[in-house]
C-alpha atoms as a PDB file:
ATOM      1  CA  UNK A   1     131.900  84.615 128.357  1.00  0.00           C
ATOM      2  CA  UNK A   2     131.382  82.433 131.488  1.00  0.00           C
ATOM      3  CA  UNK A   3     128.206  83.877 132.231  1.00  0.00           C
ATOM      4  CA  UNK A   4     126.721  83.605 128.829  1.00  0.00           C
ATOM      5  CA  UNK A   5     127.766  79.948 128.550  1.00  0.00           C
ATOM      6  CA  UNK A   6     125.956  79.440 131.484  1.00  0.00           C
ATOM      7  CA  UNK A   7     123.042  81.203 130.640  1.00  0.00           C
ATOM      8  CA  UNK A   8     123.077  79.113 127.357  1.00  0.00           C
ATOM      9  CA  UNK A   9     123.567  75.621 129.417  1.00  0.00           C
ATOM     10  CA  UNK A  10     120.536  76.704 131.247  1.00  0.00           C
ATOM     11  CA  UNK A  11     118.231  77.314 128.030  1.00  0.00           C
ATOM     12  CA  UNK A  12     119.466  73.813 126.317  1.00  0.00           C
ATOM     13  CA  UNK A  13     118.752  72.012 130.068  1.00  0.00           C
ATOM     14  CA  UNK A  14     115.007  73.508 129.760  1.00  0.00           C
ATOM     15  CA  UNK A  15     114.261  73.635 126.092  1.00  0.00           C
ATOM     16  CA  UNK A  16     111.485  71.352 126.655  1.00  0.00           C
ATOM     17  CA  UNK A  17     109.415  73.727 129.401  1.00  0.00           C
ATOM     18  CA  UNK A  18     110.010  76.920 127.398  1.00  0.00           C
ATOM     19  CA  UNK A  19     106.393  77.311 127.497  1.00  0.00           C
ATOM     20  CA  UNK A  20     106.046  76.905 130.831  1.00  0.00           C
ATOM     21  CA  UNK A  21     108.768  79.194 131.750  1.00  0.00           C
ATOM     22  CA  UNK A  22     107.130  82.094 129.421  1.00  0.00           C
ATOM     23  CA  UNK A  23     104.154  81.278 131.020  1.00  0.00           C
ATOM     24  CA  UNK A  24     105.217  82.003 134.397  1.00  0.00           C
ATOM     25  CA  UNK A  25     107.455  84.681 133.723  1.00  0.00           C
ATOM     26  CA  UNK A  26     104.668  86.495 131.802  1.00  0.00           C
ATOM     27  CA  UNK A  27     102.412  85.678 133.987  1.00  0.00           C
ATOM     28  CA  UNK A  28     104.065  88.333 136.787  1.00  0.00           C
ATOM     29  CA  UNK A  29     103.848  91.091 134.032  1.00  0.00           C
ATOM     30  CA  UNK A  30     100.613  92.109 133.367  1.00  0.00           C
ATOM     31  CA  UNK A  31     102.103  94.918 130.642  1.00  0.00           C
ATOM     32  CA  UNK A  32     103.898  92.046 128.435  1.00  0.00           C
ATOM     33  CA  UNK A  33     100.633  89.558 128.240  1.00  0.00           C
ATOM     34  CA  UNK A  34      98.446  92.661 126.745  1.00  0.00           C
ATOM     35  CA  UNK A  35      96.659  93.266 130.177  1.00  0.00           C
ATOM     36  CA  UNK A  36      95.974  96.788 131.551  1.00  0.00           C
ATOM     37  CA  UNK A  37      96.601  96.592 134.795  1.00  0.00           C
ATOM     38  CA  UNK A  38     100.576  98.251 135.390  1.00  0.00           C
ATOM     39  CA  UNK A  39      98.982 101.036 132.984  1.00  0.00           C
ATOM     40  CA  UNK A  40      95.591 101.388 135.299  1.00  0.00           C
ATOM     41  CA  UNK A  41      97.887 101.297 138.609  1.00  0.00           C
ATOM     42  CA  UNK A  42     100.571 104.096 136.967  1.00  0.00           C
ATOM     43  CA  UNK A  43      97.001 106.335 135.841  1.00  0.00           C
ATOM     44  CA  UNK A  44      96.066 106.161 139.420  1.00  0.00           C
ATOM     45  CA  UNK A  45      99.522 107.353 140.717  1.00  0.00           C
ATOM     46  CA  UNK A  46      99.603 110.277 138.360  1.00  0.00           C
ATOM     47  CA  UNK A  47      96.312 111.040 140.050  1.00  0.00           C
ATOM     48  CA  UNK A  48      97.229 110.309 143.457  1.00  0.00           C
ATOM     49  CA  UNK A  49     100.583 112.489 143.127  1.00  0.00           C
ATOM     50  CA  UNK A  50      98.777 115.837 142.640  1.00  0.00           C
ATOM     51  CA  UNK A  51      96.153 115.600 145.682  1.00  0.00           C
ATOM     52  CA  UNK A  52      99.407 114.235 147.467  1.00  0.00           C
ATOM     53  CA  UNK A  53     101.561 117.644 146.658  1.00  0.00           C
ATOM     54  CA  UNK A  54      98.327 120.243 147.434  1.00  0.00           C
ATOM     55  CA  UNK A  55      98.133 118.056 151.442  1.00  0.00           C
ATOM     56  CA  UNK A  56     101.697 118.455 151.672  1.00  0.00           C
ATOM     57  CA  UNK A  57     101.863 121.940 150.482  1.00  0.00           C
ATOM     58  CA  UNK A  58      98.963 122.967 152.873  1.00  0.00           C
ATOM     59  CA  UNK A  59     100.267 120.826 155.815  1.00  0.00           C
ATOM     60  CA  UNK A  60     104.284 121.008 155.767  1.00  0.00           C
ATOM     61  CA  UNK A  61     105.506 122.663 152.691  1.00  0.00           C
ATOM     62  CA  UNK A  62     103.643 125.721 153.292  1.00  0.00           C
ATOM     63  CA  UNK A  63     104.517 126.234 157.321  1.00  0.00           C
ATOM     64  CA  UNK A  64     108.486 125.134 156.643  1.00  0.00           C
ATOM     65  CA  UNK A  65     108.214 127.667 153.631  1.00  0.00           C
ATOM     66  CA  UNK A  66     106.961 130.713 155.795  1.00  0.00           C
ATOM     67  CA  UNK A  67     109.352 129.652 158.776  1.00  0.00           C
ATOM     68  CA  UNK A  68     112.701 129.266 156.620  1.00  0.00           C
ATOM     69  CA  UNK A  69     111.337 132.635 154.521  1.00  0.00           C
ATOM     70  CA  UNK A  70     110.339 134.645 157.917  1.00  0.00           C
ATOM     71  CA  UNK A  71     106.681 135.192 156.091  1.00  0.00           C
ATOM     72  CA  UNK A  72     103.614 135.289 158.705  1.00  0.00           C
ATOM     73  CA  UNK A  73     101.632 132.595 159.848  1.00  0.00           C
ATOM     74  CA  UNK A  74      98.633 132.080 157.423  1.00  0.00           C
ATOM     75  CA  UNK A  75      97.848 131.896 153.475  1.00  0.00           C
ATOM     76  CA  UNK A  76     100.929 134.801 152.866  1.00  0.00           C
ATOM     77  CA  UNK A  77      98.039 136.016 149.728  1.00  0.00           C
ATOM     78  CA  UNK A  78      95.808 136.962 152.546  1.00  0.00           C
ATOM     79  CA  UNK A  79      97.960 137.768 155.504  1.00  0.00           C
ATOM     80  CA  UNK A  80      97.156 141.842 157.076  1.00  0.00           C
ATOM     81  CA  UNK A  81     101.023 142.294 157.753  1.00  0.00           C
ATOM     82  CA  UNK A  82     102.817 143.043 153.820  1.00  0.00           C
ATOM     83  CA  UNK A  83     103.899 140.356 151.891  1.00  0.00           C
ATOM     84  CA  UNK A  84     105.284 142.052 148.258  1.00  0.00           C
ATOM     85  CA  UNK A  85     105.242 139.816 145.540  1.00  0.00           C
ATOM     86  CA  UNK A  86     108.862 138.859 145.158  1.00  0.00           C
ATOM     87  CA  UNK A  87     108.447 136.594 148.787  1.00  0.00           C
ATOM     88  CA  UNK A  88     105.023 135.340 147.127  1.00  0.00           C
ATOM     89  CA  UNK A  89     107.458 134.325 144.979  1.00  0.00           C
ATOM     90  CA  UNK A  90     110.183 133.036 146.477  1.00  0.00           C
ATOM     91  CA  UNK A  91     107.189 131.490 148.856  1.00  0.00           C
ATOM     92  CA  UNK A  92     106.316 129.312 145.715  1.00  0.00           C
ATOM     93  CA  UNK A  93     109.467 128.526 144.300  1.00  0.00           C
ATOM     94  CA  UNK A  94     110.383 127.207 148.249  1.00  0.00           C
ATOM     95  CA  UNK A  95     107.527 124.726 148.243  1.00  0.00           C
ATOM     96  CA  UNK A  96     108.207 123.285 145.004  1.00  0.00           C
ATOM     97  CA  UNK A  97     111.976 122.937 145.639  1.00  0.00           C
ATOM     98  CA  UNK A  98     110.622 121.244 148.690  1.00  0.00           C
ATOM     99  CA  UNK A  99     108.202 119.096 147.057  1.00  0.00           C
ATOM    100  CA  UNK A 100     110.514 117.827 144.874  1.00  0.00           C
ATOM    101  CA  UNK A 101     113.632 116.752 146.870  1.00  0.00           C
ATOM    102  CA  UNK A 102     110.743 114.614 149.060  1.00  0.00           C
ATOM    103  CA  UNK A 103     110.132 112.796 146.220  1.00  0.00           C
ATOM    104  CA  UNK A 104     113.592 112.380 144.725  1.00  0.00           C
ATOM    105  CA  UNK A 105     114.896 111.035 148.162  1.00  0.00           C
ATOM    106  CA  UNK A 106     111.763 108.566 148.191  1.00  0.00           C
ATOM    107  CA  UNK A 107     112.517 107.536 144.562  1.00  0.00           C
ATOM    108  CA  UNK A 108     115.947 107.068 145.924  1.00  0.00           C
ATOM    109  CA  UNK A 109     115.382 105.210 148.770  1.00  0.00           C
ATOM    110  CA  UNK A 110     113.454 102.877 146.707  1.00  0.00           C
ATOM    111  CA  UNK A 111     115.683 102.563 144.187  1.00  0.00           C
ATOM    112  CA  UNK A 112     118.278 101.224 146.278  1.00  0.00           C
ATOM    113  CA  UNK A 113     116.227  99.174 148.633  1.00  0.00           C
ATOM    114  CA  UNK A 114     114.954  97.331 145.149  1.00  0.00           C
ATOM    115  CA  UNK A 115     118.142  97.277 143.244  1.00  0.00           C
ATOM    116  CA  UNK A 116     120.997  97.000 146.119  1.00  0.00           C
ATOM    117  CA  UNK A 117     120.369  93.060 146.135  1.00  0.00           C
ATOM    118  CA  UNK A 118     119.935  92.552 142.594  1.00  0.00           C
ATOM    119  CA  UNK A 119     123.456  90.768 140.259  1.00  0.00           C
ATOM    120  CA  UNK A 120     122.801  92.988 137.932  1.00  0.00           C
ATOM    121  CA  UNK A 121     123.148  95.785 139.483  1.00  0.00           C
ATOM    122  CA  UNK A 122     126.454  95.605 139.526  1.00  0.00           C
ATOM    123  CA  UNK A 123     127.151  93.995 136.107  1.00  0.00           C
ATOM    124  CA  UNK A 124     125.490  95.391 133.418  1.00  0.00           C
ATOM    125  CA  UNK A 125     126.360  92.032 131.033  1.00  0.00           C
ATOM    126  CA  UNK A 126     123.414  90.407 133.095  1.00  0.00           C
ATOM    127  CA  UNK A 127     121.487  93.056 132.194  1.00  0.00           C
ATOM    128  CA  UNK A 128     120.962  90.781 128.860  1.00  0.00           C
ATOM    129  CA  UNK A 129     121.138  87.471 130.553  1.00  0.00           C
ATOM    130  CA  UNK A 130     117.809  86.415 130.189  1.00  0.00           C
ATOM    131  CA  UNK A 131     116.725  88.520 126.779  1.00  0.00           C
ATOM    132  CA  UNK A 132     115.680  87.631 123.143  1.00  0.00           C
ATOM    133  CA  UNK A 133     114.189  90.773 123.178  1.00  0.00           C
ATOM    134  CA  UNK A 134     111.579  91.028 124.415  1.00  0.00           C
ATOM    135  CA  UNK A 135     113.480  89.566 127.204  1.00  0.00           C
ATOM    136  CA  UNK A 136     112.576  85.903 129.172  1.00  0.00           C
ATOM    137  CA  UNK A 137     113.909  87.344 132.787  1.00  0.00           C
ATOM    138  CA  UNK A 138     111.696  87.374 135.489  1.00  0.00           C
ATOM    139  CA  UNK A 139     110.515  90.851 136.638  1.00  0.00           C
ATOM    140  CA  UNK A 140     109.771  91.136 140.853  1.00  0.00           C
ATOM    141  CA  UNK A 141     107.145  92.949 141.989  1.00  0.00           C
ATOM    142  CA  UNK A 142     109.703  95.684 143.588  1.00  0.00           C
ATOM    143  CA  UNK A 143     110.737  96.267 140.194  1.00  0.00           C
ATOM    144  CA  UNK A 144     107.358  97.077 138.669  1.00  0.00           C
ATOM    145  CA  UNK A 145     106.070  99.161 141.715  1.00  0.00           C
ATOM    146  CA  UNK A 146     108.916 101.174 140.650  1.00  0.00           C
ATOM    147  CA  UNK A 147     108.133 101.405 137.196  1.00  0.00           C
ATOM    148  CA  UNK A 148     104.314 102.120 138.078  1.00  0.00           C
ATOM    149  CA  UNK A 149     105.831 104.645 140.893  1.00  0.00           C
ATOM    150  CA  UNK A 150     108.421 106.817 138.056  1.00  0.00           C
ATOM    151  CA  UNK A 151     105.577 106.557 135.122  1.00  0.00           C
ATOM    152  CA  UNK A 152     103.157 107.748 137.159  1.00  0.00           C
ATOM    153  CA  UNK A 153     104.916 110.424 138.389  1.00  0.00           C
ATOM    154  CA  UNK A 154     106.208 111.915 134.954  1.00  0.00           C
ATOM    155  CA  UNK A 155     103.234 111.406 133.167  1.00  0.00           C
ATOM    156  CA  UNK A 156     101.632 113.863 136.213  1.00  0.00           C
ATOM    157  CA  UNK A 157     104.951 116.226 135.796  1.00  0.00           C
ATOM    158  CA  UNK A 158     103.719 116.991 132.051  1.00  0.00           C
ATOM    159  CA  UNK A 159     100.706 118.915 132.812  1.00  0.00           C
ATOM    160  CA  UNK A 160     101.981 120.281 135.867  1.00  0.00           C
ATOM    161  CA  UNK A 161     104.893 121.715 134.368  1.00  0.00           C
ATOM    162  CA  UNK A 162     102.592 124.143 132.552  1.00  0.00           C
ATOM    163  CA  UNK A 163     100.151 124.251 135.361  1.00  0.00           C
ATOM    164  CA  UNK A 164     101.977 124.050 138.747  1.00  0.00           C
ATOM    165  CA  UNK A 165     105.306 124.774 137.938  1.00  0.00           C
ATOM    166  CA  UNK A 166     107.294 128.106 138.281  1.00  0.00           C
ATOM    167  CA  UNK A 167     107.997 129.373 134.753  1.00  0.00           C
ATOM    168  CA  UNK A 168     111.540 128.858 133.590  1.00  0.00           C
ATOM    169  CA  UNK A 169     113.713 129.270 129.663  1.00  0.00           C
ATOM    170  CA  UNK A 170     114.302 125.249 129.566  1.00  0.00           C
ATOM    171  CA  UNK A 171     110.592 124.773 130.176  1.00  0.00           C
ATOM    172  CA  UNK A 172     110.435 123.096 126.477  1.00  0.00           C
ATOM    173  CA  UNK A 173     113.743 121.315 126.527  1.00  0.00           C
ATOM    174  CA  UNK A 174     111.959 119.880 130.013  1.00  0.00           C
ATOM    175  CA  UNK A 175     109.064 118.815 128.812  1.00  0.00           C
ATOM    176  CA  UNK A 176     111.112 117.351 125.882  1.00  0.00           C
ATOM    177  CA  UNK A 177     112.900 115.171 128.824  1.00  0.00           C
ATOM    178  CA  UNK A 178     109.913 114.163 130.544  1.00  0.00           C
ATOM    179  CA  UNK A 179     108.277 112.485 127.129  1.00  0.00           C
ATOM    180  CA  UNK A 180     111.059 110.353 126.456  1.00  0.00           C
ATOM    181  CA  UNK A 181     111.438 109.575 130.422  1.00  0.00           C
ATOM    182  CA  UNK A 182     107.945 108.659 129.906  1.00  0.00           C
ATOM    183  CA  UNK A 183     108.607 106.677 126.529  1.00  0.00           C
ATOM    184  CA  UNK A 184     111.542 104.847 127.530  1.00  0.00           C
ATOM    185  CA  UNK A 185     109.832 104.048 130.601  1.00  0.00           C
ATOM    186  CA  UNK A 186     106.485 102.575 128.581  1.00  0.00           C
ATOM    187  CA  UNK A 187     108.745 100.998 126.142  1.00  0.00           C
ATOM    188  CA  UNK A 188     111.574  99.187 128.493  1.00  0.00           C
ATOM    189  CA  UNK A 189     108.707  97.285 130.425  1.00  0.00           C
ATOM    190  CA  UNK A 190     107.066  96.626 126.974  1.00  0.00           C
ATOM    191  CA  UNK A 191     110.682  95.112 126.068  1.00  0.00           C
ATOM    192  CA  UNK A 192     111.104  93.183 129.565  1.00  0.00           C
ATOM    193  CA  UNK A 193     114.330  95.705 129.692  1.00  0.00           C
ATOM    194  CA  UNK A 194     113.799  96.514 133.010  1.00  0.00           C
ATOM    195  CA  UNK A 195     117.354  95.983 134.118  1.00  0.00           C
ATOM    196  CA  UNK A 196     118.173  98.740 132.066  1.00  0.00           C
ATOM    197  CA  UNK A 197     115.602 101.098 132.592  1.00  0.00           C
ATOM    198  CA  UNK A 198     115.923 100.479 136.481  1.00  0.00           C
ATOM    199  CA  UNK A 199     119.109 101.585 135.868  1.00  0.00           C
ATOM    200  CA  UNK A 200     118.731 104.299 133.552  1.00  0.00           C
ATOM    201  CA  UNK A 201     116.223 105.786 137.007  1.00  0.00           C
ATOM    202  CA  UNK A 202     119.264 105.056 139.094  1.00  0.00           C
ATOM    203  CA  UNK A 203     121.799 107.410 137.081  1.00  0.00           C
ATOM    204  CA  UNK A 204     119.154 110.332 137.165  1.00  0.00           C
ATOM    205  CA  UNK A 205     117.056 110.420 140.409  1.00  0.00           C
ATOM    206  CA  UNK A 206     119.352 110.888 142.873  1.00  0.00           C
ATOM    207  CA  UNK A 207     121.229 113.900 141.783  1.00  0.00           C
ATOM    208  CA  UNK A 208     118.209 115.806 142.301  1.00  0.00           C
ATOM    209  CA  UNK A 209     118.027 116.054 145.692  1.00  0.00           C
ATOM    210  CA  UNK A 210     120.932 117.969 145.702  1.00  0.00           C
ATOM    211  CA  UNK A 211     119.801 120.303 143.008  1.00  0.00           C
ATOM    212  CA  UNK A 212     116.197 121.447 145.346  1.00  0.00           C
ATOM    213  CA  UNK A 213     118.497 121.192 148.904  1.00  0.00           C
ATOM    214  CA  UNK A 214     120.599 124.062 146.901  1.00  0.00           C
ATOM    215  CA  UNK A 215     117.535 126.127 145.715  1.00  0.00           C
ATOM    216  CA  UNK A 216     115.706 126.093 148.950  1.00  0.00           C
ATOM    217  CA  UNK A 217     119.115 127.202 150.420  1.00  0.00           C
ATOM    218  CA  UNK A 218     119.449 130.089 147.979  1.00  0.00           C
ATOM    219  CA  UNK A 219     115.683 131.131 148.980  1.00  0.00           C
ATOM    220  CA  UNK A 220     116.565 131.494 152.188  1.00  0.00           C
ATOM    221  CA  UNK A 221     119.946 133.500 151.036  1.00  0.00           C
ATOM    222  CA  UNK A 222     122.570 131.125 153.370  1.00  0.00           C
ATOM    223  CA  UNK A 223     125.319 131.703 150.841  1.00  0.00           C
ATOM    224  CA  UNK A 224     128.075 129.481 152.156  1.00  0.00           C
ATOM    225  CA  UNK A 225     125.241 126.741 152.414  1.00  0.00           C
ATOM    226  CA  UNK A 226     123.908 127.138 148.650  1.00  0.00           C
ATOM    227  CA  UNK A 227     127.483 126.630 147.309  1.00  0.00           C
ATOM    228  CA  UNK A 228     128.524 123.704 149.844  1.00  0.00           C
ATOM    229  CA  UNK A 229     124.856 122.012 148.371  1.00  0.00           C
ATOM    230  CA  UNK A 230     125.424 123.162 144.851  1.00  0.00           C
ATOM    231  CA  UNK A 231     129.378 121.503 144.668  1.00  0.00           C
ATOM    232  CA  UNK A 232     127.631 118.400 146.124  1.00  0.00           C
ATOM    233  CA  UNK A 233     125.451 118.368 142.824  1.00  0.00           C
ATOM    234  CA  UNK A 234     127.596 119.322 140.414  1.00  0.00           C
ATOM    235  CA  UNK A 235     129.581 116.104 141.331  1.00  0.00           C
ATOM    236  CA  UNK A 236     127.273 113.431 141.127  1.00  0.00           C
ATOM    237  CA  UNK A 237     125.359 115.087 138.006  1.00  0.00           C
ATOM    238  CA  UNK A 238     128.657 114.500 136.448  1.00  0.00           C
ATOM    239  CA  UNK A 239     129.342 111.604 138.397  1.00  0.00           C
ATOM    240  CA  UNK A 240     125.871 110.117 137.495  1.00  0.00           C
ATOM    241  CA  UNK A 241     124.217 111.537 134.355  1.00  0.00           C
ATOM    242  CA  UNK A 242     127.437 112.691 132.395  1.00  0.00           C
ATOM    243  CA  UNK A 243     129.927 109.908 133.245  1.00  0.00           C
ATOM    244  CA  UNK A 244     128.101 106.582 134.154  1.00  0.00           C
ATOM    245  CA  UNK A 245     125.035 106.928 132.090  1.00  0.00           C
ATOM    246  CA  UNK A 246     126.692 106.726 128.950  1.00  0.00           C
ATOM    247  CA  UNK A 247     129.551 104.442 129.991  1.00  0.00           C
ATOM    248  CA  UNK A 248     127.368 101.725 131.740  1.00  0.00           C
ATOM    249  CA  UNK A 249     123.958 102.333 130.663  1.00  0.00           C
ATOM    250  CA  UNK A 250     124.583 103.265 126.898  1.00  0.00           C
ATOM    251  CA  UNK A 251     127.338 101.523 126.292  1.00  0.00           C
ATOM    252  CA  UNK A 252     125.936  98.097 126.772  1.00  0.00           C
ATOM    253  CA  UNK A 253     122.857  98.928 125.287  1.00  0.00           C
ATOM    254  CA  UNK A 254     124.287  99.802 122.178  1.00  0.00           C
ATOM    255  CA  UNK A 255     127.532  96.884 122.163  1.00  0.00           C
ATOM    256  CA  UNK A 256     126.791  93.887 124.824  1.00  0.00           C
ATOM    257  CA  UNK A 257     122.629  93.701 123.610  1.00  0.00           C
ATOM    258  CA  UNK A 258     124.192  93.327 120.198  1.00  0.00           C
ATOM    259  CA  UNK A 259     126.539  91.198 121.405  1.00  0.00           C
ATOM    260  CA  UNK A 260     124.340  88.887 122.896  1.00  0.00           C
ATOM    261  CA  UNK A 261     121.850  89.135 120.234  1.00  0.00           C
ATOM    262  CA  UNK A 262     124.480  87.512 118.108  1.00  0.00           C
ATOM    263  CA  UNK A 263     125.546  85.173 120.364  1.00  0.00           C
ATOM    264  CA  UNK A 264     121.923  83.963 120.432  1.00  0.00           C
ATOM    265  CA  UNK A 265     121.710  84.719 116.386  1.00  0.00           C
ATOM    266  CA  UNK A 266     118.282  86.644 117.127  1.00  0.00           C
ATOM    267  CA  UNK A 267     116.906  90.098 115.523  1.00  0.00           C
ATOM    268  CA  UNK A 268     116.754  92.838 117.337  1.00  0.00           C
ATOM    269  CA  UNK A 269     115.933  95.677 115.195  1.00  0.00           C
ATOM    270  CA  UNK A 270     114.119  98.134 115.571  1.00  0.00           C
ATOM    271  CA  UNK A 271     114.385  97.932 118.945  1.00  0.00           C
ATOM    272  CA  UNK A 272     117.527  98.267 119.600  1.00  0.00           C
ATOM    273  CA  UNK A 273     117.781 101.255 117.194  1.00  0.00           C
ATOM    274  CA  UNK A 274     114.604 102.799 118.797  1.00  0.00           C
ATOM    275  CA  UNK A 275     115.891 102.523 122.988  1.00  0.00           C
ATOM    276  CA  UNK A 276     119.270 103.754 122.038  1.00  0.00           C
ATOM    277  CA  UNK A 277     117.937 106.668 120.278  1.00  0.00           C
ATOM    278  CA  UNK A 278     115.669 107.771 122.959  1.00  0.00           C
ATOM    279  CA  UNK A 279     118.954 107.009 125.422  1.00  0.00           C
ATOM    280  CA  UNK A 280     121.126 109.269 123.368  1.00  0.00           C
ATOM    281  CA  UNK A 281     118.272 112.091 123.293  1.00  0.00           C
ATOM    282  CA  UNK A 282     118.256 112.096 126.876  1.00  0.00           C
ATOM    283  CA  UNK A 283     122.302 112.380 127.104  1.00  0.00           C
ATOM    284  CA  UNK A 284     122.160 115.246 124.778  1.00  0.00           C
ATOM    285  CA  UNK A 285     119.730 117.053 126.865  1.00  0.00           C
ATOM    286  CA  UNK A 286     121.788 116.213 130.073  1.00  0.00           C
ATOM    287  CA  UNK A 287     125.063 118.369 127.999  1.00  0.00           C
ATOM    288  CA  UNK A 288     123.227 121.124 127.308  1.00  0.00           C
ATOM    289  CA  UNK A 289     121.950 120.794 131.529  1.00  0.00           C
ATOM    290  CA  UNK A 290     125.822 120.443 132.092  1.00  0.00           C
ATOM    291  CA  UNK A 291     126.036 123.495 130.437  1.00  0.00           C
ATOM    292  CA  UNK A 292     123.887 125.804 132.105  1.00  0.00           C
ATOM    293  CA  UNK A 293     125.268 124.047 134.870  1.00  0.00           C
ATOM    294  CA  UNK A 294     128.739 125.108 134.621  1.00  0.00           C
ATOM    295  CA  UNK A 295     127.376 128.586 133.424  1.00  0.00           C
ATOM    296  CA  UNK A 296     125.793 129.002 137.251  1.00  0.00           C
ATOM    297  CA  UNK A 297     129.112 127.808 138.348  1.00  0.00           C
ATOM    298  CA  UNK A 298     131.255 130.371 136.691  1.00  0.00           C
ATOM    299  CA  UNK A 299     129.176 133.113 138.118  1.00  0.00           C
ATOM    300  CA  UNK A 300     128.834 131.544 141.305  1.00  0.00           C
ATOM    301  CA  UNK A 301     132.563 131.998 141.242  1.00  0.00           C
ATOM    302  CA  UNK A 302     132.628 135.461 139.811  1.00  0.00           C
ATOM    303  CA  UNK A 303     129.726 137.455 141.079  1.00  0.00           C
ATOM    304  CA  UNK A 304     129.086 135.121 144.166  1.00  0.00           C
ATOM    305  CA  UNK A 305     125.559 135.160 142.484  1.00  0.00           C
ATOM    306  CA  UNK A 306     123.861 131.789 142.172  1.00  0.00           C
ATOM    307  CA  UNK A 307     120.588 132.364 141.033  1.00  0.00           C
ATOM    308  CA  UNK A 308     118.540 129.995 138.497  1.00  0.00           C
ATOM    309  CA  UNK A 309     119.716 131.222 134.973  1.00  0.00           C
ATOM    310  CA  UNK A 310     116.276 129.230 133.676  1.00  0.00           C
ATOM    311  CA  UNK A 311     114.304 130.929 135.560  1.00  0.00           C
ATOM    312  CA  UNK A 312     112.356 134.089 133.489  1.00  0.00           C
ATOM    313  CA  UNK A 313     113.124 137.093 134.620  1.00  0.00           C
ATOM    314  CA  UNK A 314     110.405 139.896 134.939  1.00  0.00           C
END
């Protein structure tokens, strides 16, 4: 209660420059004054992340692949020694694992770097300190290159998943994910909420890493390696996406914005109705994850077999 009778002091003391206070809070957010140009920058990164993953796959994906896989030197389609297709395969699957733990530990690094200094990152009632919703708080410019950074990057991940990506069961429930990623995203900087969604990307990009580090380990069949990796992930998916999501993201979404909505006495309907939807969609996609999750676990622990149960097999 502290906090939000400050907060209130602080809006009575400047009452009188509330229109100079929108003005240069807005002013920073080129989304919330109807401009273009966080949209234009996030279109360019979707571009930029494709041409990005073909350099790296040709330069260092590619060569780590065929080292860690014992495939020879060379495009492994065109090589004169015998490649059979299940190491063009496993050749593939390598690259993308690769591709995509380099860009969940730079999402991570950023992340943190950004968020480690912010208050609210550690107390997610000043995540609504500032908000009427849309909200008044100021937004830095770390926070919306990472917002440009993430949108850009899952509005690429759409048409490569049908493209680019190997071909797994949970390609639809994935796609399903990466909409609402892409909609809570578009809709959180609409809202100023960028605490929250800043958050939201903190529960769910880091657990990642773990989940590729295990798959390229698997590829390269290092047993006691794949499980050591895969324990590591199972622990801060639940850790991250299962436990804290809900209980620090969701939660005060759903209670403290209402909260301090009527504290303030303002509407925030839809809104509020419309985030926390898309919030719970995501957590119900993350239990049935946890459950194919645990499924690889069981017969990790029974057959000693941890292979992808999304993947298709032939």
């Amino acid at each position: 209660m502290q906090i939000s009778e400050e907060v209130s002091e602080w809006m009575m003391a400047h009452a009188p420059d509330v229109e100079g206070t929108l003005g240069r809070v807005f002013n920073g957010t080129g989304l919330l004054r109807g401009g273009a140009s966080d949209y234009v920058t996030a279109l360019a990164v979707a571009c930029a992340f494709p041409v990005m993953r073909f350099i790296m796959d040709r330069c260092v994906y590619g060569p780590l692949a065929r080292h860690a896989l014992g495939i020879p030197q060379g495009d492994p389609k065109k090589t004169d020694e015998p490649v059979s297709q299940q190491q063009l395969d496993t050749y593939d699957k390598f690259k993308e694992s690769a591709y995509k733990c380099g860009v969940q530990v730079c999402f991570t690094i950023v992340l943190l770097l950004v968020g480690l200094n912010k208050p609210w990152f550690y107390n997610t009632k000043l995540y609504w300190a500032d908000c009427r919703w849309p909200c008044e708080a100021p937004i830095s410019y770390g926070e919306r290159f990472v917002y440009c950074l993430v949108l850009g990057f899952y509005v690429q991940a759409v048409p490569m998943l049908f493209l680019w990506e190997t071909k797994r069961k949970d390609r639809l429930e994935v796609f399903a994910h990466h909409v609402a990623t892409i909609v809570l995203i578009s809709y959180s900087y609409y809202l100023n909420l960028t605490r929250v969604g800043f958050m939201v990307l903190v529960c769910h990009e880091s657990n990642d890493i773990f989940l590729e580090a295990a798959k390229m380990a698997r590829y390269v069949k290092h047993e006691s390696l794949t499980t050591a990796i895969f324990v590591v992930f199972m622990l801060s998916w639940f850790t991250t996406r299962v436990y804290m999501f809900p209980v620090f993201v969701i939660r005060s979404t759903l209670f403290e914005s209402r909260a301090r909505a009527a504290e303030l006495g303002v509407q925030i309907q839809p809104h509020h109705a419309i985030l926390n939807g898309f919030l719970i969609f995501l957590y119900c996609l993350h239990v049935y994850w946890s459950y194919l999750i645990l499924r690889i676990a069981v017969k990790q622990l029974t057959t000693g077999g941890a292979d992808d149960i999304r993947e298709e097999e032939d």
